[in-house]
C-alpha atoms as a PDB file:
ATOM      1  CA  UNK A   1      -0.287-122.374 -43.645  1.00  0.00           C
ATOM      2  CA  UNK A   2      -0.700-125.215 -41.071  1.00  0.00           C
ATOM      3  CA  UNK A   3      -0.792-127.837 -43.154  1.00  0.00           C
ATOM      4  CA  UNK A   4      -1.351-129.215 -47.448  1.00  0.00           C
ATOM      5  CA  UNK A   5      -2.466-132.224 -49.056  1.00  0.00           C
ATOM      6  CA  UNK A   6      -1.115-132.728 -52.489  1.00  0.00           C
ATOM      7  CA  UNK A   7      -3.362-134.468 -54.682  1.00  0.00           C
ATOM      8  CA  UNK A   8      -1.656-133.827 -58.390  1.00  0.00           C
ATOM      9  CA  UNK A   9       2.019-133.094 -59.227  1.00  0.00           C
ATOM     10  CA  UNK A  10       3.701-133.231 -62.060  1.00  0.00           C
ATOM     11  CA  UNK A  11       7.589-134.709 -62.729  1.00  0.00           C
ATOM     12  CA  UNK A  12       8.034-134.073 -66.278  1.00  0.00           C
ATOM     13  CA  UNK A  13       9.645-131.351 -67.603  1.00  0.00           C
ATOM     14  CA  UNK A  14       8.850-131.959 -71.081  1.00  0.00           C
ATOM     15  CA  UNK A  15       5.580-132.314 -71.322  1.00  0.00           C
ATOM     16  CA  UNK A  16       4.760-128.743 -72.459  1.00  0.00           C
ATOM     17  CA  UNK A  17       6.614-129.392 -75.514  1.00  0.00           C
ATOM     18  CA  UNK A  18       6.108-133.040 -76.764  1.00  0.00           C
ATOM     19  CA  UNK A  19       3.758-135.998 -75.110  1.00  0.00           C
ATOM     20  CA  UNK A  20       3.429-139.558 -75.382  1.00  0.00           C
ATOM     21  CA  UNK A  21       0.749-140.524 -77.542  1.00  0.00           C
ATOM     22  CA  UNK A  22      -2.070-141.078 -74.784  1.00  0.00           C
ATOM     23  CA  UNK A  23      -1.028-138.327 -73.128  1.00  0.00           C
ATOM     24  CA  UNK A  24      -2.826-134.918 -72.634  1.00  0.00           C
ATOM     25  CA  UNK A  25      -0.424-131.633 -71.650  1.00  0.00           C
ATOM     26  CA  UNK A  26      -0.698-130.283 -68.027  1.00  0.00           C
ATOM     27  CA  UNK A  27      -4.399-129.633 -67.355  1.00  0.00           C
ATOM     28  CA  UNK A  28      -3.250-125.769 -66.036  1.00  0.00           C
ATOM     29  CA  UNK A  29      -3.320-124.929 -70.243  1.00  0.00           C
ATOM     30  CA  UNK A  30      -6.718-126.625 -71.003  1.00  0.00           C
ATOM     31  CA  UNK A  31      -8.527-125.545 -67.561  1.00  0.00           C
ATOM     32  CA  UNK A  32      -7.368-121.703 -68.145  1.00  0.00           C
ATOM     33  CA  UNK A  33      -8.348-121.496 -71.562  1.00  0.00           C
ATOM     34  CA  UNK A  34     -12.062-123.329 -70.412  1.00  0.00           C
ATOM     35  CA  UNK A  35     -12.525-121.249 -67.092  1.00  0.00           C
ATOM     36  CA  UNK A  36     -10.756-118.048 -68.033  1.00  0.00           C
ATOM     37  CA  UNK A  37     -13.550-115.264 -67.978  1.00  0.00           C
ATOM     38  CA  UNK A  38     -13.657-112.739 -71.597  1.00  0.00           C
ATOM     39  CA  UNK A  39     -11.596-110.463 -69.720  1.00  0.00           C
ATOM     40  CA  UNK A  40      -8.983-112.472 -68.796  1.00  0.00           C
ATOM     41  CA  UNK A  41      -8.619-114.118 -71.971  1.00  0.00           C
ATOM     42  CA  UNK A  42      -8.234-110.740 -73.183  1.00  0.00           C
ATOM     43  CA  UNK A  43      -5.744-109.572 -70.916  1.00  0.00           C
ATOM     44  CA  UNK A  44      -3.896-112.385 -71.321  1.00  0.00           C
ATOM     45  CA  UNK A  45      -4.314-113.020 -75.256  1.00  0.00           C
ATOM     46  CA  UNK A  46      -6.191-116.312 -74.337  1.00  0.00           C
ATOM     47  CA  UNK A  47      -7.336-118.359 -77.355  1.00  0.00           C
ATOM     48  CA  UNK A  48      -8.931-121.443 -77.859  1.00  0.00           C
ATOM     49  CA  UNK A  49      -6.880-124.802 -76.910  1.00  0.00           C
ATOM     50  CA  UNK A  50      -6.824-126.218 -80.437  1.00  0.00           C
ATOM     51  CA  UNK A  51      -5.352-123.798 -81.991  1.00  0.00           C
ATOM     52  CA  UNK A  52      -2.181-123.976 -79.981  1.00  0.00           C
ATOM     53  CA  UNK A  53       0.591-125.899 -81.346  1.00  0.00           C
ATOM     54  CA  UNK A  54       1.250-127.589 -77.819  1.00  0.00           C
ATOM     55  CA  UNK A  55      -2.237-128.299 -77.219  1.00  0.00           C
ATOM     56  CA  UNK A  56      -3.465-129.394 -80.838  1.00  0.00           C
ATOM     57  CA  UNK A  57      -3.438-133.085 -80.616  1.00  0.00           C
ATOM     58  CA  UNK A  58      -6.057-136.172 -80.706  1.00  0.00           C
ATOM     59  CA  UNK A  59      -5.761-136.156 -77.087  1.00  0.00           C
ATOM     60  CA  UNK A  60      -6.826-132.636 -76.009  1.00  0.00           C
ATOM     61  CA  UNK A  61      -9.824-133.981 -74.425  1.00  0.00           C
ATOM     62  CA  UNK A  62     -10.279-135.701 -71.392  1.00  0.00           C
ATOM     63  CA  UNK A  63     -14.126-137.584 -71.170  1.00  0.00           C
ATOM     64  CA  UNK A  64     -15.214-137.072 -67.903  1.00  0.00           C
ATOM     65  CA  UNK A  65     -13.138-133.692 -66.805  1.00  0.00           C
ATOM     66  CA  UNK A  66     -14.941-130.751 -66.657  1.00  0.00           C
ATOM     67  CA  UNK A  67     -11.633-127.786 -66.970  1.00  0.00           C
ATOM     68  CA  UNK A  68     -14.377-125.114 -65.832  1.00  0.00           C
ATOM     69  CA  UNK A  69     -14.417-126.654 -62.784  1.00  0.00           C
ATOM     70  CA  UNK A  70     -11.248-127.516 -62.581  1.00  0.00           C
ATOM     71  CA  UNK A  71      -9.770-123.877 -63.398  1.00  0.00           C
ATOM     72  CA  UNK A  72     -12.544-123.036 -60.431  1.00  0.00           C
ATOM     73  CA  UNK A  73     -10.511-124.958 -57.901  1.00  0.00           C
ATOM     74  CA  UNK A  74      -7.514-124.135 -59.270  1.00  0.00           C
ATOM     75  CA  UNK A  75      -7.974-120.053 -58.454  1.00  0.00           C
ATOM     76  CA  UNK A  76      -9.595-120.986 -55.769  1.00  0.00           C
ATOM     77  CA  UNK A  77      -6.798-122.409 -53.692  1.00  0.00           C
ATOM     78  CA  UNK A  78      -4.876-119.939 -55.106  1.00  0.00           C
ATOM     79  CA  UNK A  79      -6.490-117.477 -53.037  1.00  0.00           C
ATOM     80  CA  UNK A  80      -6.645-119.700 -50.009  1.00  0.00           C
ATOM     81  CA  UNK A  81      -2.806-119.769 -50.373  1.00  0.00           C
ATOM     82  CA  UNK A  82      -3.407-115.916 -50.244  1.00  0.00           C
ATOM     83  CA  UNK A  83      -1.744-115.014 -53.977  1.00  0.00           C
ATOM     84  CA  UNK A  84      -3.284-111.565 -54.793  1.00  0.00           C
ATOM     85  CA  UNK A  85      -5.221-111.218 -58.139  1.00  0.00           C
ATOM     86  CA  UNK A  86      -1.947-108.973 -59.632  1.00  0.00           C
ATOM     87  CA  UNK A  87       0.032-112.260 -58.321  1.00  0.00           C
ATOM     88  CA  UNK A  88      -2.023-115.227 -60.348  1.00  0.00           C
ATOM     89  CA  UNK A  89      -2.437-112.626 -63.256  1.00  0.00           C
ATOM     90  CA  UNK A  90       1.056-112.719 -63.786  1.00  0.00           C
ATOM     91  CA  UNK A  91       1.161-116.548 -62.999  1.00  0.00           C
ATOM     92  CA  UNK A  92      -1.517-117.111 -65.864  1.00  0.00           C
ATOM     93  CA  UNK A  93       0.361-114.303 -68.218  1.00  0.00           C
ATOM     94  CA  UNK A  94       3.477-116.372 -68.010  1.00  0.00           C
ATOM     95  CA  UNK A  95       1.536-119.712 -68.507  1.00  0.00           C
ATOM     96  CA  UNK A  96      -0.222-118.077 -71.610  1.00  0.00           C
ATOM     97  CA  UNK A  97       3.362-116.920 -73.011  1.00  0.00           C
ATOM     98  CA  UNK A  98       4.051-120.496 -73.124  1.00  0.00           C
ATOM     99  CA  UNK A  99       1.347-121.813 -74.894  1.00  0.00           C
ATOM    100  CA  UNK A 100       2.153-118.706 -77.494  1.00  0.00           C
ATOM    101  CA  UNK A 101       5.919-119.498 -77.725  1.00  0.00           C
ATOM    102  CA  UNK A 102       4.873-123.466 -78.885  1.00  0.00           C
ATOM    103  CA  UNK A 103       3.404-121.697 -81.986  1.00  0.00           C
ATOM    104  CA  UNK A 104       6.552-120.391 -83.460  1.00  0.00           C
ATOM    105  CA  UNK A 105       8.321-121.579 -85.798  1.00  0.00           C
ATOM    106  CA  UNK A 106      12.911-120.642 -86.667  1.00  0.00           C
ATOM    107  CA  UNK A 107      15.253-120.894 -89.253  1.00  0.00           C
ATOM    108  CA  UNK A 108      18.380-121.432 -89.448  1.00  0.00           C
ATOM    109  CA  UNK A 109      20.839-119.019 -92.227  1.00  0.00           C
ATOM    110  CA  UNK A 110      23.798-120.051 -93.835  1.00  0.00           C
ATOM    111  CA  UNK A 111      26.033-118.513 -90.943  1.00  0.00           C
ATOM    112  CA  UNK A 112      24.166-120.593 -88.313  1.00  0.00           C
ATOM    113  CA  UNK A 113      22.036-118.399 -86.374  1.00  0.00           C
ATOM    114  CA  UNK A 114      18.538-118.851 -86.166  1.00  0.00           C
ATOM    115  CA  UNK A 115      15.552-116.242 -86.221  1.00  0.00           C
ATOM    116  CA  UNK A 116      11.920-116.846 -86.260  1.00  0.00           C
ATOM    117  CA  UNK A 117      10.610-117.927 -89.440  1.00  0.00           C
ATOM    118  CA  UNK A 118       9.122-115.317 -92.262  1.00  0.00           C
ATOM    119  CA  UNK A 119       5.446-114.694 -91.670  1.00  0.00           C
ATOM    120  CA  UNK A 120       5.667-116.077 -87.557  1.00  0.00           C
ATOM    121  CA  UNK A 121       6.173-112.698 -85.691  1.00  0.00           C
ATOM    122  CA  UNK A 122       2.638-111.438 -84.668  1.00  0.00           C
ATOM    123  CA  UNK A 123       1.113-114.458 -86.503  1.00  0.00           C
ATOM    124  CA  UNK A 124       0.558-117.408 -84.756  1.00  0.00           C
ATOM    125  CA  UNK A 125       0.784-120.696 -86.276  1.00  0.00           C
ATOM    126  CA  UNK A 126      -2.701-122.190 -87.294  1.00  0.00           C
ATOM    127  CA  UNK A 127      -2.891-125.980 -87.859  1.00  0.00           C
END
């Protein structure tokens, strides 16, 4: 690479989990689930943005942004930075393990530890 222009970055860490209230998460979750083809959605146990716990809020829209597009460009200069397809498969995996991990739920025993709540494994949480 010669040379890069960045046009979006991101500084907040916690985002992902909790946003201000005019605040969208980071447009990587809502693009992938728009652009993602059937096959990758399979492969990577896509669903649809609102029922994610970390993308289920009055903000999960953005007028004006088309995330088909968006994921287009995204992949896009993901090849031009010359990531193979097993490389971004794994990038989107990881991203997609995220979005699954907001939707469970723990509790806490009477000894202190914690486990994931009756009825979560397998089952992800449905607002």
């Amino acid at each position: 690479m010669v040379g890069a222009h960045t046009r979006q970055y991101l500084l907040e860490k916690s985002r992902v989990v909790q946003q201000a209230p005019s605040e969208r998460n980071y447009h990587i979750f809502y693009a992938m689930c728009a652009g993602a083809t059937a096959e990758q959605r399979a492969a990577w146990k896509l669903r649809d943005p609102a029922t994610y716990a970390y993308l289920n809020h009055e903000n999960r829209a953005a007028p004006g942004v088309d995330e088909s597009a968006r994921w287009k460009e995204v992949c896009e200069s993901l090849d031009a930075l010359r990531y193979t397809a097993q490389e971004q498969s794994a990038i989107f995996k990881l991203l997609s393990l995220v979005l699954a991990l907001g939707d469970l739920a723990f509790t806490e025993s009477d000894s202190g530890s914690s486990s994931i709540a009756p009825g979560q494994k397998g089952n992800p949480v449905r607002p």
